[in-house]
PDB file of N, CA and C in Angstrom:
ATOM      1  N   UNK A   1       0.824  -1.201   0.000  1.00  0.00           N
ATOM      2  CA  UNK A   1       0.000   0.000   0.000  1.00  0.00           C
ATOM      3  C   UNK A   1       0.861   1.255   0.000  1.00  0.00           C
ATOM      4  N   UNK A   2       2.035   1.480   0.921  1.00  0.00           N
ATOM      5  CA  UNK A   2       2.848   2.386   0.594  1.00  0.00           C
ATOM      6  C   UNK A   2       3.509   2.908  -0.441  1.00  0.00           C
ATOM      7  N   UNK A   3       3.751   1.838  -1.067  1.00  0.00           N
ATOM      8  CA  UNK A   3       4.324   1.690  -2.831  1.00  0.00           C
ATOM      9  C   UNK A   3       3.576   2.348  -3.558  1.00  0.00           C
ATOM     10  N   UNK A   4       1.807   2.387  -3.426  1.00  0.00           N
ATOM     11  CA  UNK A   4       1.344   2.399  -4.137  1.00  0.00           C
ATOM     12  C   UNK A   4       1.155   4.100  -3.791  1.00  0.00           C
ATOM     13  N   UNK A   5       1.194   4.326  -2.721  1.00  0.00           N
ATOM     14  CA  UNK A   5       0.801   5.979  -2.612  1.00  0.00           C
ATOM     15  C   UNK A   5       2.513   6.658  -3.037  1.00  0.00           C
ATOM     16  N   UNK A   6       3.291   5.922  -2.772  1.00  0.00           N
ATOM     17  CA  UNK A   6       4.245   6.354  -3.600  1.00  0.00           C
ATOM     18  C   UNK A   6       4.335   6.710  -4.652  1.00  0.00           C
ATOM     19  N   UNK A   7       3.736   5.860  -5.505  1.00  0.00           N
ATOM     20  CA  UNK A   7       4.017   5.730  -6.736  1.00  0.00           C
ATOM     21  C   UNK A   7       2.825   7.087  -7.474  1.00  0.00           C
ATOM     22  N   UNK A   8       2.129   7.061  -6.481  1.00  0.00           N
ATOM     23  CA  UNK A   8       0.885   8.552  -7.172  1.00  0.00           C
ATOM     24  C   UNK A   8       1.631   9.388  -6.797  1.00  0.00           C
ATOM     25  N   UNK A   9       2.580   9.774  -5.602  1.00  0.00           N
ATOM     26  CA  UNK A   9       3.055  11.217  -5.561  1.00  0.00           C
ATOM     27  C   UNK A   9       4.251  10.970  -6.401  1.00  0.00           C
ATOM     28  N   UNK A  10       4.725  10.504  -6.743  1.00  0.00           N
ATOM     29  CA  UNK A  10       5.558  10.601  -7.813  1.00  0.00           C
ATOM     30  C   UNK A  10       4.797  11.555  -9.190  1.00  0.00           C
ATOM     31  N   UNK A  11       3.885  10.564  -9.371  1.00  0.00           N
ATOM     32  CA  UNK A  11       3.100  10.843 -10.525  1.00  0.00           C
ATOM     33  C   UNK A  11       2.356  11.939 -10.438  1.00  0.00           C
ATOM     34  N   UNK A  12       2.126  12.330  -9.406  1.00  0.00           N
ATOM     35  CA  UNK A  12       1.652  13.823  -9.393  1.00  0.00           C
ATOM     36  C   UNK A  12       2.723  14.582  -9.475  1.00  0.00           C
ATOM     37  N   UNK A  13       3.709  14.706  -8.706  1.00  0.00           N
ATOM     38  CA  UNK A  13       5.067  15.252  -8.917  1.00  0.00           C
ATOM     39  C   UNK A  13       5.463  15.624 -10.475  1.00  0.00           C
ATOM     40  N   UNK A  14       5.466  14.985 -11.531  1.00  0.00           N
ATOM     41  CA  UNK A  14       5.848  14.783 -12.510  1.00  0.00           C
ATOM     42  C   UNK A  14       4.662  15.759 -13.372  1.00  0.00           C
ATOM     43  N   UNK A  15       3.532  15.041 -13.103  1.00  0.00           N
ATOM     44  CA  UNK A  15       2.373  16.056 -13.747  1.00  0.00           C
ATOM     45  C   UNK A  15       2.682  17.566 -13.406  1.00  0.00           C
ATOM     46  N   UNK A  16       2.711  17.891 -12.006  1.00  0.00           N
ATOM     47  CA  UNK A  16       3.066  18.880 -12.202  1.00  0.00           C
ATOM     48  C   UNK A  16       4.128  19.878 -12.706  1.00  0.00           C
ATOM     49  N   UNK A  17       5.243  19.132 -12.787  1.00  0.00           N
ATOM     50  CA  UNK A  17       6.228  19.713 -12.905  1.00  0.00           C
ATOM     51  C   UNK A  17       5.656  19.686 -14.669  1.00  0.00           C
ATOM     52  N   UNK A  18       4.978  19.263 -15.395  1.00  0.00           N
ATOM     53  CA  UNK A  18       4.918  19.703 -17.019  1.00  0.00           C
ATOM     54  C   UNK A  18       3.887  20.451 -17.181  1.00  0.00           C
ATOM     55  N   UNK A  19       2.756  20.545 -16.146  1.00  0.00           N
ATOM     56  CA  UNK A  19       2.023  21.083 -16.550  1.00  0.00           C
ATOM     57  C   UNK A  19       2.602  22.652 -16.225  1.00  0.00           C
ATOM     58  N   UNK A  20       3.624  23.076 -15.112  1.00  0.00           N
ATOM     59  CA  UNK A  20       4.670  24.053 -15.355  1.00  0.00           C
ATOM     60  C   UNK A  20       5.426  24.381 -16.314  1.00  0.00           C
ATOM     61  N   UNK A  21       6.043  23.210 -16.699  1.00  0.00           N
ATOM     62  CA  UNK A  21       6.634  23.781 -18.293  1.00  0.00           C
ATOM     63  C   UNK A  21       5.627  24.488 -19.210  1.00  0.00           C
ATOM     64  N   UNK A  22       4.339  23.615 -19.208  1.00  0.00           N
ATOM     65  CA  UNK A  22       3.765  23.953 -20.269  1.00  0.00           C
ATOM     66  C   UNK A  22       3.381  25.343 -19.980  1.00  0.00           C
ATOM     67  N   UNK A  23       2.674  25.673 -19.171  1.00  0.00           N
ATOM     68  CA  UNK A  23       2.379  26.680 -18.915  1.00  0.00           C
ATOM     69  C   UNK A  23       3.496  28.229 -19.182  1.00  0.00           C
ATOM     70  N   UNK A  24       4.564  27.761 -18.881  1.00  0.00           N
ATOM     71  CA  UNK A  24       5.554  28.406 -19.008  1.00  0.00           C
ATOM     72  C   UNK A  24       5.825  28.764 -20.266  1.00  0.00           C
ATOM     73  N   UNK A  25       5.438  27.797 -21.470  1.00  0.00           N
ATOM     74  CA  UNK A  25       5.846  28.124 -23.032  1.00  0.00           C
ATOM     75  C   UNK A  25       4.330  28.315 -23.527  1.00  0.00           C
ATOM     76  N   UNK A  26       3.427  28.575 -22.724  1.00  0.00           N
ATOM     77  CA  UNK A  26       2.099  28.936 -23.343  1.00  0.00           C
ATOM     78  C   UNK A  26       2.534  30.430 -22.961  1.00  0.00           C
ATOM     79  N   UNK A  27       2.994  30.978 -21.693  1.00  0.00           N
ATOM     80  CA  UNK A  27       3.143  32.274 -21.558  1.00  0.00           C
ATOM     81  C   UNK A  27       4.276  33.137 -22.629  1.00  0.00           C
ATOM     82  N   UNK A  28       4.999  32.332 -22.846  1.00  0.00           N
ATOM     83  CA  UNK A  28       6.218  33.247 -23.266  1.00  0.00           C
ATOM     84  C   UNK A  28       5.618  33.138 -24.389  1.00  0.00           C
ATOM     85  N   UNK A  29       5.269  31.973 -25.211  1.00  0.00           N
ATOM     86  CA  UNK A  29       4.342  32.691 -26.715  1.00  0.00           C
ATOM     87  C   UNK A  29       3.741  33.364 -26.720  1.00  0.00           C
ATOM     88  N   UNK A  30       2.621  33.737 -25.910  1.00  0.00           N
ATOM     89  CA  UNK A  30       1.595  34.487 -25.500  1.00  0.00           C
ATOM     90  C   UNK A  30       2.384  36.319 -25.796  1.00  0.00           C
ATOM     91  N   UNK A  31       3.683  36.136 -24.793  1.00  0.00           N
ATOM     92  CA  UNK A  31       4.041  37.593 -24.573  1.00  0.00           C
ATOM     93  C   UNK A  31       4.779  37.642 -26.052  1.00  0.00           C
ATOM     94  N   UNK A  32       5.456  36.514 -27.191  1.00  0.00           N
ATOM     95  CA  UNK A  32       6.380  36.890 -28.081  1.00  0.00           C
ATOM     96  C   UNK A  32       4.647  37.642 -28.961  1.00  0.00           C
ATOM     97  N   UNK A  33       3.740  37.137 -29.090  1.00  0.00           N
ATOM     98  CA  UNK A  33       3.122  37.480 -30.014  1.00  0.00           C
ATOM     99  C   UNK A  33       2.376  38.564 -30.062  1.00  0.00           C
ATOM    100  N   UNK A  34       1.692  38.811 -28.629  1.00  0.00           N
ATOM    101  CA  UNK A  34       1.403  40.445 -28.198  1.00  0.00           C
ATOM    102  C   UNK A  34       2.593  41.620 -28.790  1.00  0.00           C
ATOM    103  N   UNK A  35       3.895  40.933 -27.828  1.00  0.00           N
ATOM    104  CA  UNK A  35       4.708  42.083 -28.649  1.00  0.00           C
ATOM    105  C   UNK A  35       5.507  41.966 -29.717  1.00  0.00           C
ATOM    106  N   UNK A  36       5.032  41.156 -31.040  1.00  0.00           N
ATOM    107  CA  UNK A  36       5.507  41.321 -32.326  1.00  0.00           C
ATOM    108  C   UNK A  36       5.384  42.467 -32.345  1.00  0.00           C
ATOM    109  N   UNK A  37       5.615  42.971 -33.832  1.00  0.00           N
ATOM    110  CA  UNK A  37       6.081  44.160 -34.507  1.00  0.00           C
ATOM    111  C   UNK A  37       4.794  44.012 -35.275  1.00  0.00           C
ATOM    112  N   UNK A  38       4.002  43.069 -35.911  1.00  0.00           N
ATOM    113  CA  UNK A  38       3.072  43.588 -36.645  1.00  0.00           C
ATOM    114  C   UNK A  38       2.220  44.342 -36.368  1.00  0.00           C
ATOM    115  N   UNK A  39       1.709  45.400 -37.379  1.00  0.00           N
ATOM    116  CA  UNK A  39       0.856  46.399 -37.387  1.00  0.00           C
ATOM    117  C   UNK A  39      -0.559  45.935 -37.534  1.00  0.00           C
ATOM    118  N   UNK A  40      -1.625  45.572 -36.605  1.00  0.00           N
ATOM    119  CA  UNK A  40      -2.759  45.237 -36.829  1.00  0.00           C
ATOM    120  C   UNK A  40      -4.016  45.952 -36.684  1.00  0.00           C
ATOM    121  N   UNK A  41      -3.509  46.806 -37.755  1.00  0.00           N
ATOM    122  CA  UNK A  41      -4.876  48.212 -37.803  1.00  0.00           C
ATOM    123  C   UNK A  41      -6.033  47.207 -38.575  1.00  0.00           C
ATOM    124  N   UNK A  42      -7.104  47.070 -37.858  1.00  0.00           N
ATOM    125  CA  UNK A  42      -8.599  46.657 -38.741  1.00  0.00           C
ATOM    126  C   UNK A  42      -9.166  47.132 -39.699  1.00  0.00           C
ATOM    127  N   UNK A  43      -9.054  48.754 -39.450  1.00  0.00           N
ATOM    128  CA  UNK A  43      -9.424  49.426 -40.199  1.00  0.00           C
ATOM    129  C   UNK A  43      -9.201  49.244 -41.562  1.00  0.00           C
ATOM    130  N   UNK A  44      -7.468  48.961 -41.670  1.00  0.00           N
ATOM    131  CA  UNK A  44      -7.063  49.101 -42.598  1.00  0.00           C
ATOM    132  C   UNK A  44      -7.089  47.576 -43.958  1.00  0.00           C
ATOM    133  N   UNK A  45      -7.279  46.283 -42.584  1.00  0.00           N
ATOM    134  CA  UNK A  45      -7.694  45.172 -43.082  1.00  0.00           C
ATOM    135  C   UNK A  45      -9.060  45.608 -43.439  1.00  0.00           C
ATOM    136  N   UNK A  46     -10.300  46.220 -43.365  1.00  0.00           N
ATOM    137  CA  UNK A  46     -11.158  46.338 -43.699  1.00  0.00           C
ATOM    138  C   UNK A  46     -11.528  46.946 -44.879  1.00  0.00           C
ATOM    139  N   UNK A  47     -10.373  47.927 -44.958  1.00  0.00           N
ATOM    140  CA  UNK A  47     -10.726  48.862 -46.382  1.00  0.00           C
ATOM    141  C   UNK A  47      -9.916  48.037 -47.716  1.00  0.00           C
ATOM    142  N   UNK A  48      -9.117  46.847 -47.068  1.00  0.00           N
ATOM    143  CA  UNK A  48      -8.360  46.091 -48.131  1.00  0.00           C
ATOM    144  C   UNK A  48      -8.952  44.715 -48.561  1.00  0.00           C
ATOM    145  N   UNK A  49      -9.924  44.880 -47.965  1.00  0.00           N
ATOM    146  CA  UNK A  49     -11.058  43.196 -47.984  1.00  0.00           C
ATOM    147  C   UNK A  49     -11.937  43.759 -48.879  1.00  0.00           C
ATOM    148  N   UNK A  50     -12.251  42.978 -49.989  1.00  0.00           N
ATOM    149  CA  UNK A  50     -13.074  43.453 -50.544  1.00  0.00           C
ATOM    150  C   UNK A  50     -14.590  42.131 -50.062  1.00  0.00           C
ATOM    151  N   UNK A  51     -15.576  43.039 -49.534  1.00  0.00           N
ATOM    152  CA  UNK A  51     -16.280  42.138 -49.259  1.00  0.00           C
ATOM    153  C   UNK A  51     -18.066  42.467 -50.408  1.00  0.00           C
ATOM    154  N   UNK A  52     -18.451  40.836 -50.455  1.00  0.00           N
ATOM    155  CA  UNK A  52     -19.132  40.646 -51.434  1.00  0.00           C
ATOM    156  C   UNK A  52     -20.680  41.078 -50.802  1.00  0.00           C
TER     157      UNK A  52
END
C-alpha cells in the first residue's frame, strides 16, 4: 500500500512539474506574439477586404 501511494506522488510530482513547463511556453508565446512588430490596424484590413 505504501508503494502504491508512492508511486501517485511521484506521478503527481511529474504532472506537475509539465504542466509548469507547459504553462511556461504557453506564456512566453503568449508575450512573443502580443509584442511582435506587426501592425494590426482593422481598419485598414477592412478597407483592403473586398467584401461581397
Amino acid at each position: 500500500m505504501v508503494g502504491l501511494l508512492i508511486g501517485v506522488a511521484i506521478w503527481m510530482a511529474l504532472a506537475l512539474i509539465v504542466a509548469v513547463v507547459l504553462g511556461r511556453v504557453a506564456r512566453r508565446a503568449d508575450n512573443e506574439e502580443l509584442g511582435s512588430t506587426l501592425d494590426w490596424n482593422t481598419a485598414e484590413i477592412d478597407d483592403a477586404v473586398h467584401h461581397d
